[in-house]
N, C-alpha and C. Protein backbone atom coordinates (compact mmCIF):
# COMPACT_ATOMS: atom_id res chain seq x y z
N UNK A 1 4.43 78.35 34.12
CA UNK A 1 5.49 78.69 33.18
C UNK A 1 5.51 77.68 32.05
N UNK A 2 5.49 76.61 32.68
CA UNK A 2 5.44 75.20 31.29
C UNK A 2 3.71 75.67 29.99
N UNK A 3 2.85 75.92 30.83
CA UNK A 3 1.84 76.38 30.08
C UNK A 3 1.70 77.57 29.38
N UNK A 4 2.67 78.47 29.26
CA UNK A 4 3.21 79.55 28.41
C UNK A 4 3.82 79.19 27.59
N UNK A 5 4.75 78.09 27.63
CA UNK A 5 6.15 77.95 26.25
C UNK A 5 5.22 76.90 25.96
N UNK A 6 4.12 75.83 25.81
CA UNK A 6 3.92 75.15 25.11
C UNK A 6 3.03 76.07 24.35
N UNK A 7 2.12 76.89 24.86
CA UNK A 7 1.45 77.92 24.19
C UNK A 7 2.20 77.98 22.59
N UNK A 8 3.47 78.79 23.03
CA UNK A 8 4.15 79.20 22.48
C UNK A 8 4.72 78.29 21.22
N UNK A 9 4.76 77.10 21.85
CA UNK A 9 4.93 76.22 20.36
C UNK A 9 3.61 75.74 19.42
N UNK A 10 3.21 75.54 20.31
CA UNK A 10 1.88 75.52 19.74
C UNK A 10 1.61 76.46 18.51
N UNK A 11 1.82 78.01 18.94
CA UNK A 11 1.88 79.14 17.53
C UNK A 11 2.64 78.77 17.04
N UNK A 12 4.10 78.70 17.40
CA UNK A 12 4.93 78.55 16.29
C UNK A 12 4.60 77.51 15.16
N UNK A 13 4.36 76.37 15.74
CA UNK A 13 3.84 75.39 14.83
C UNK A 13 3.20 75.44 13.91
N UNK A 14 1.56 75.92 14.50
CA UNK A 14 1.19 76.43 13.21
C UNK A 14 1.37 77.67 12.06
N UNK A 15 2.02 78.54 12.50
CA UNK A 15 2.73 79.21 11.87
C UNK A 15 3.61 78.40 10.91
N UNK A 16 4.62 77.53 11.19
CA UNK A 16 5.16 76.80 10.68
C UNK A 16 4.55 76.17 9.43
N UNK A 17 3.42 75.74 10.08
CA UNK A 17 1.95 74.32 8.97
C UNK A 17 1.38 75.68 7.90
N UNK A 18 0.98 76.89 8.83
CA UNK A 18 0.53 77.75 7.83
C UNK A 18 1.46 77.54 6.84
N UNK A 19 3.05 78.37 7.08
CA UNK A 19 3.40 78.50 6.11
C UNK A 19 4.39 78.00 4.94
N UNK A 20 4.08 76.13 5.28
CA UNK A 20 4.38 75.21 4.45
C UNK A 20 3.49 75.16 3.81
N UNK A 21 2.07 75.22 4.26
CA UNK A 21 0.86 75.10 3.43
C UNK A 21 0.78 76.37 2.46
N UNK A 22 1.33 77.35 2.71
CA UNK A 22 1.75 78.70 1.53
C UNK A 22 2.75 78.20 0.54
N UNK A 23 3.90 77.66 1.09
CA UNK A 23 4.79 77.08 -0.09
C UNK A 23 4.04 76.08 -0.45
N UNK A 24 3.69 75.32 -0.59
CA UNK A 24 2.75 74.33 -0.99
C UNK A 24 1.82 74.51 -1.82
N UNK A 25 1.41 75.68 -1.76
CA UNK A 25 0.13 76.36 -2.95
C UNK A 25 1.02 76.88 -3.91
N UNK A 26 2.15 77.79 -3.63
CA UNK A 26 2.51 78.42 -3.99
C UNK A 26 3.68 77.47 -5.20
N UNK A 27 4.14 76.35 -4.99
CA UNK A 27 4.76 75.26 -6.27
C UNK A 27 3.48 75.03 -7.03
N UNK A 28 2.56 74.27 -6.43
CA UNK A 28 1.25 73.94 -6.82
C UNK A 28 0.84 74.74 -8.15
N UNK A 29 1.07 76.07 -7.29
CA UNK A 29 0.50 77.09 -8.18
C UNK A 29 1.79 76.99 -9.52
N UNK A 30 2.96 77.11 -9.26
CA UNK A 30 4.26 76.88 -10.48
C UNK A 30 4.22 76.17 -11.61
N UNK A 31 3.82 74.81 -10.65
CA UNK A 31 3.60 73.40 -11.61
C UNK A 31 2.66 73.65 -12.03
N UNK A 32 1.71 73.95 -12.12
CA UNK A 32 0.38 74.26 -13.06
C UNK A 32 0.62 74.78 -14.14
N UNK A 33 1.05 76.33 -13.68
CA UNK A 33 1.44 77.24 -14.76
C UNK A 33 2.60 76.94 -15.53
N UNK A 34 3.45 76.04 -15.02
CA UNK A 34 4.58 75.18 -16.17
C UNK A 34 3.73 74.17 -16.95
N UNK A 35 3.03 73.50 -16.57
CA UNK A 35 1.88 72.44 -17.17
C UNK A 35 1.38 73.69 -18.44
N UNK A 36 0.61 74.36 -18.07
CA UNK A 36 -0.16 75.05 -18.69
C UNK A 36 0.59 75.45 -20.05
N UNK A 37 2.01 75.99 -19.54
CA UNK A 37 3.01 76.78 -20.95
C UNK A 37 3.31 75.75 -21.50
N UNK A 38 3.20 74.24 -20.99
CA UNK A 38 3.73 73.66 -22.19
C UNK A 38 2.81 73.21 -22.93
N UNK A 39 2.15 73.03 -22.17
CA UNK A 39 0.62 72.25 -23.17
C UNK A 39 0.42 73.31 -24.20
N UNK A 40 0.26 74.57 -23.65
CA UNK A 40 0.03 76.08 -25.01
C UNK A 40 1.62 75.77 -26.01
N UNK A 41 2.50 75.41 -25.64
CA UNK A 41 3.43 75.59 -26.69
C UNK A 41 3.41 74.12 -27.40
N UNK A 42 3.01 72.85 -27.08
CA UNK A 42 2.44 71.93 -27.63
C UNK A 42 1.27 72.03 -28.79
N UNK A 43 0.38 72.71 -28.41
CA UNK A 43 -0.82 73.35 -29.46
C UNK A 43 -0.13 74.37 -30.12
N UNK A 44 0.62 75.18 -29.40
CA UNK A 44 0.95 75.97 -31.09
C UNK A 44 1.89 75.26 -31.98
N UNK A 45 2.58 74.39 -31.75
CA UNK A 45 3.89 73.61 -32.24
C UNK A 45 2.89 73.16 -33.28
N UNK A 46 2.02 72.12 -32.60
CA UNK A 46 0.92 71.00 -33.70
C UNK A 46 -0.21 71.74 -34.53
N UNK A 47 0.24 73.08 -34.01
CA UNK A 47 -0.76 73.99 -35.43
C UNK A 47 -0.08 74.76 -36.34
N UNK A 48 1.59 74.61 -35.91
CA UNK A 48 2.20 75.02 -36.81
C UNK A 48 2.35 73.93 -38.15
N UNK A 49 2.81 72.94 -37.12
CA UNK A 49 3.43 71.19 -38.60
C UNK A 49 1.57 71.58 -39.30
N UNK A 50 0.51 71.82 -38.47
CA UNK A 50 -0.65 71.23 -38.99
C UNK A 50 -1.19 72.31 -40.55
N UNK A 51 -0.42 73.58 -40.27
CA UNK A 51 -0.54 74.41 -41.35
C UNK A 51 0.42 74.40 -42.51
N UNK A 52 1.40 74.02 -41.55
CA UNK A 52 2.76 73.83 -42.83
C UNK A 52 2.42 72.77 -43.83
N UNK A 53 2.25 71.51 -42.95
CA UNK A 53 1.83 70.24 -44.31
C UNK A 53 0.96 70.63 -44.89
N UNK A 54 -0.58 71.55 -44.68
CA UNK A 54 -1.89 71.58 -45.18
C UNK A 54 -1.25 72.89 -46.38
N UNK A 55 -0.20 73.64 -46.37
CA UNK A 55 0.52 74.64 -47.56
C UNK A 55 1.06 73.81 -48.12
N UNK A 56 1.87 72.75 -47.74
CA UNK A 56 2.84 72.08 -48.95
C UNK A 56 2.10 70.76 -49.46
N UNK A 57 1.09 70.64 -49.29
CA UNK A 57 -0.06 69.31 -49.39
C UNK A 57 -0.56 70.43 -50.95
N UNK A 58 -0.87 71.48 -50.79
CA UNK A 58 -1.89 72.48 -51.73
C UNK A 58 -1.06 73.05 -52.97
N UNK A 59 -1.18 71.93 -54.28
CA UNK A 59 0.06 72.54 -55.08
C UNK A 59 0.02 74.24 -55.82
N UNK A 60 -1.11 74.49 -55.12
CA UNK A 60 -1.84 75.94 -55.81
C UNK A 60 -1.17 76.71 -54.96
N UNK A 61 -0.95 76.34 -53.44
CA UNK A 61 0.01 77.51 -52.89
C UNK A 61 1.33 77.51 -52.57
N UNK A 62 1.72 76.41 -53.27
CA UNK A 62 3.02 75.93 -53.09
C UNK A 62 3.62 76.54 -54.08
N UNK A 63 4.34 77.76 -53.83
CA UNK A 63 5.50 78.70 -54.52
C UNK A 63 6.49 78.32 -55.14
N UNK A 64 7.00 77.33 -55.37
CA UNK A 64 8.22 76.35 -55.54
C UNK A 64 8.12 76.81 -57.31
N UNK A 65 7.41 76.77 -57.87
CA UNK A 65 7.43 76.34 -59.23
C UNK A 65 6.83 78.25 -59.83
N UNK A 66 6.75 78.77 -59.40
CA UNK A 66 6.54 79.89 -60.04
C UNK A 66 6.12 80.13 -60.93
N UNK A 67 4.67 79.95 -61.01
CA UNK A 67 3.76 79.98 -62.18
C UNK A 67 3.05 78.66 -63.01
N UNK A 68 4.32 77.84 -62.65
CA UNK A 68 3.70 76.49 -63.36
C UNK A 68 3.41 75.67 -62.06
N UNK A 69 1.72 75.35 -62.33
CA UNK A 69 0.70 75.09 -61.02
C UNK A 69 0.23 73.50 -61.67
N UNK A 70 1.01 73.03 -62.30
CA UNK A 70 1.08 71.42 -63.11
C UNK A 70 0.71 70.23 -62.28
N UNK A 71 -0.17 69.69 -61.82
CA UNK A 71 -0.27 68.70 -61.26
C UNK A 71 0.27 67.66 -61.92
N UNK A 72 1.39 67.02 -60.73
CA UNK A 72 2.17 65.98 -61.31
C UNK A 72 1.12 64.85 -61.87
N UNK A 73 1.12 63.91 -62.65
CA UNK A 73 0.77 63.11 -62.60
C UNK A 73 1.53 61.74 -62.74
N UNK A 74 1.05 60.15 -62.56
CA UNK A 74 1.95 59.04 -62.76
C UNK A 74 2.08 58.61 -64.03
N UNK A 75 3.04 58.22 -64.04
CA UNK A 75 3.24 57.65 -65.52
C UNK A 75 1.75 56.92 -66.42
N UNK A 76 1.73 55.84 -65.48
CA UNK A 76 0.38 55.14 -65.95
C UNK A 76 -1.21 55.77 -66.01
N UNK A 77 -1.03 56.78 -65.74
CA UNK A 77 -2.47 57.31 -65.35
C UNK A 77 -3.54 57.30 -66.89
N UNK A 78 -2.89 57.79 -67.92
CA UNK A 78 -3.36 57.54 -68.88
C UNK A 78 -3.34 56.58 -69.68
N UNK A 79 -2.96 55.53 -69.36
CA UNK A 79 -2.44 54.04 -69.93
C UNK A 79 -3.85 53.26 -70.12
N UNK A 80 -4.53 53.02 -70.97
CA UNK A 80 -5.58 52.25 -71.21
C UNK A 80 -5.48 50.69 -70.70
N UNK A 81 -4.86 50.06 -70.22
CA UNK A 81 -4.53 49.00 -70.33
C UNK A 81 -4.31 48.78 -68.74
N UNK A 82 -4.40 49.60 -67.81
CA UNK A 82 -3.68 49.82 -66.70
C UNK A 82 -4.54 48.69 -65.95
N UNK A 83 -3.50 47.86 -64.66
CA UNK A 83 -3.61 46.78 -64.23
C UNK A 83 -4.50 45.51 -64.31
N UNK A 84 -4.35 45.42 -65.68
CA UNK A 84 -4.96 44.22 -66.46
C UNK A 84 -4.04 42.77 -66.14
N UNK A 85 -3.09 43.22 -65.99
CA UNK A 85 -2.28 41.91 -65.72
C UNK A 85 -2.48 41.32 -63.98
N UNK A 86 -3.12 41.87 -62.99
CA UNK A 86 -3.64 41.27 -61.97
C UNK A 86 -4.76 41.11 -62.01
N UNK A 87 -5.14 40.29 -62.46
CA UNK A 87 -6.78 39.58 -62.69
C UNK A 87 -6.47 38.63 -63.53
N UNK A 88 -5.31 38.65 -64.30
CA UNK A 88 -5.36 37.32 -64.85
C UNK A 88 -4.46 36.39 -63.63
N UNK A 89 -4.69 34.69 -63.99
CA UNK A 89 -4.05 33.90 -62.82
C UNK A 89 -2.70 33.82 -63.22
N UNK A 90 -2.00 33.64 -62.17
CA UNK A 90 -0.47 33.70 -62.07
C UNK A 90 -0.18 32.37 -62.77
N UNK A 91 -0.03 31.35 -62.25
CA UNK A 91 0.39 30.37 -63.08
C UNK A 91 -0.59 29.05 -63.24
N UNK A 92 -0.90 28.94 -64.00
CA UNK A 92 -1.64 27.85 -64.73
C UNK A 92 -0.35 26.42 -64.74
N UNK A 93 -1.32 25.06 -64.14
CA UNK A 93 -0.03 24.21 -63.94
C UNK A 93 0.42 23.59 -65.08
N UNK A 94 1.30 24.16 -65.05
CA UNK A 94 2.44 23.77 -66.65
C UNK A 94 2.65 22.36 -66.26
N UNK A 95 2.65 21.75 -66.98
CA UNK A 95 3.20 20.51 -67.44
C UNK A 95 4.01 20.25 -68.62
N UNK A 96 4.66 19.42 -69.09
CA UNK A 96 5.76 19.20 -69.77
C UNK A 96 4.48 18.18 -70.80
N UNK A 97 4.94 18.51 -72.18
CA UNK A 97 4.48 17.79 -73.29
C UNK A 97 5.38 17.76 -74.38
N UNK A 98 5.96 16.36 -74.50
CA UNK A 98 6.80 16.06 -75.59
C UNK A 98 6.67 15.74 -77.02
N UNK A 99 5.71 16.94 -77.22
CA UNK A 99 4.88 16.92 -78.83
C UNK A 99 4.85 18.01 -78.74
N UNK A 100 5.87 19.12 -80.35
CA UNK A 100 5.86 20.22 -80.46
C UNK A 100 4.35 20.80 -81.00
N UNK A 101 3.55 19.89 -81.27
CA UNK A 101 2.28 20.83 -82.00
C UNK A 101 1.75 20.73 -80.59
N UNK A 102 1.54 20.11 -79.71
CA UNK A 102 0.48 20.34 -78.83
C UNK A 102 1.28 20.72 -77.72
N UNK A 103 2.48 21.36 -77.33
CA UNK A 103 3.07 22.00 -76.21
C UNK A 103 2.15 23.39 -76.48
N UNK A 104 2.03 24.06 -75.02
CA UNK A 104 1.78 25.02 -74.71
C UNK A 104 1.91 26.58 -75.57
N UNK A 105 3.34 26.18 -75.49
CA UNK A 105 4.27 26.98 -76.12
C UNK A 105 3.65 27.40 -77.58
N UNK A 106 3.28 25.89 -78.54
CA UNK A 106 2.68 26.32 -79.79
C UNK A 106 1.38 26.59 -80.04
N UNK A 107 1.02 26.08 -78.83
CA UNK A 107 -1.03 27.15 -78.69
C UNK A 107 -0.89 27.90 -78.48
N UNK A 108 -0.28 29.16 -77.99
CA UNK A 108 0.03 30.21 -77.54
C UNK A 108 0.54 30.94 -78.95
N UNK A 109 1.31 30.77 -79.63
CA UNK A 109 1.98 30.92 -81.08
C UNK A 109 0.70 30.92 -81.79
């Protein structure tokens, strides 16, 4: 009689293992497919920003201005003269000279 009901647990048991090992695939299987939807809604998100900036980057398809397709430009762009003043040296060591013809000031004049 004892060798019948252990039988008996014995199935149950694995019955039991089976079918934790079914729920077990069966999250497995959930979490994946939640993994999966987000990663796909991650790639479409970063191909949306990635199309939107690459339209408002393009002043040719950028609708805003309706007809006038004007590339801004900077003030200085046409400035002949443009950053000439960094290449020359910042300060040359001044010294003090108490003779108006030969101060700085009147070589420069």
């Amino acid at each position: 009689i004892v060798d019948d009901d252990d039988e008996d647990d014995d199935d149950s048991d694995e019955d039991d293992t089976a079918e934790l090992l079914r729920e077990l695939q069966k999250i497995k299987k959930e979490r994946a497919e939640e993994q999966a939807k987000r990663e796909r809604e991650k790639n479409e998100e970063e191909e949306r920003i990635r199309k939107e900036n690459l339209l408002k980057g393009n002043p040719l398809l950028n609708q805003t201005d309706k007809g006038s397709y004007k590339i801004k430009k900077r003030w200085d762009d046409d400035v002949v003269f443009k950053n000439c003043a960094k290449s020359e040296p910042k300060n040359k060591e001044q010294h003090f000279i108490n003779d108006t013809i030969r101060s700085e000031f009147h070589r420069k004049f």
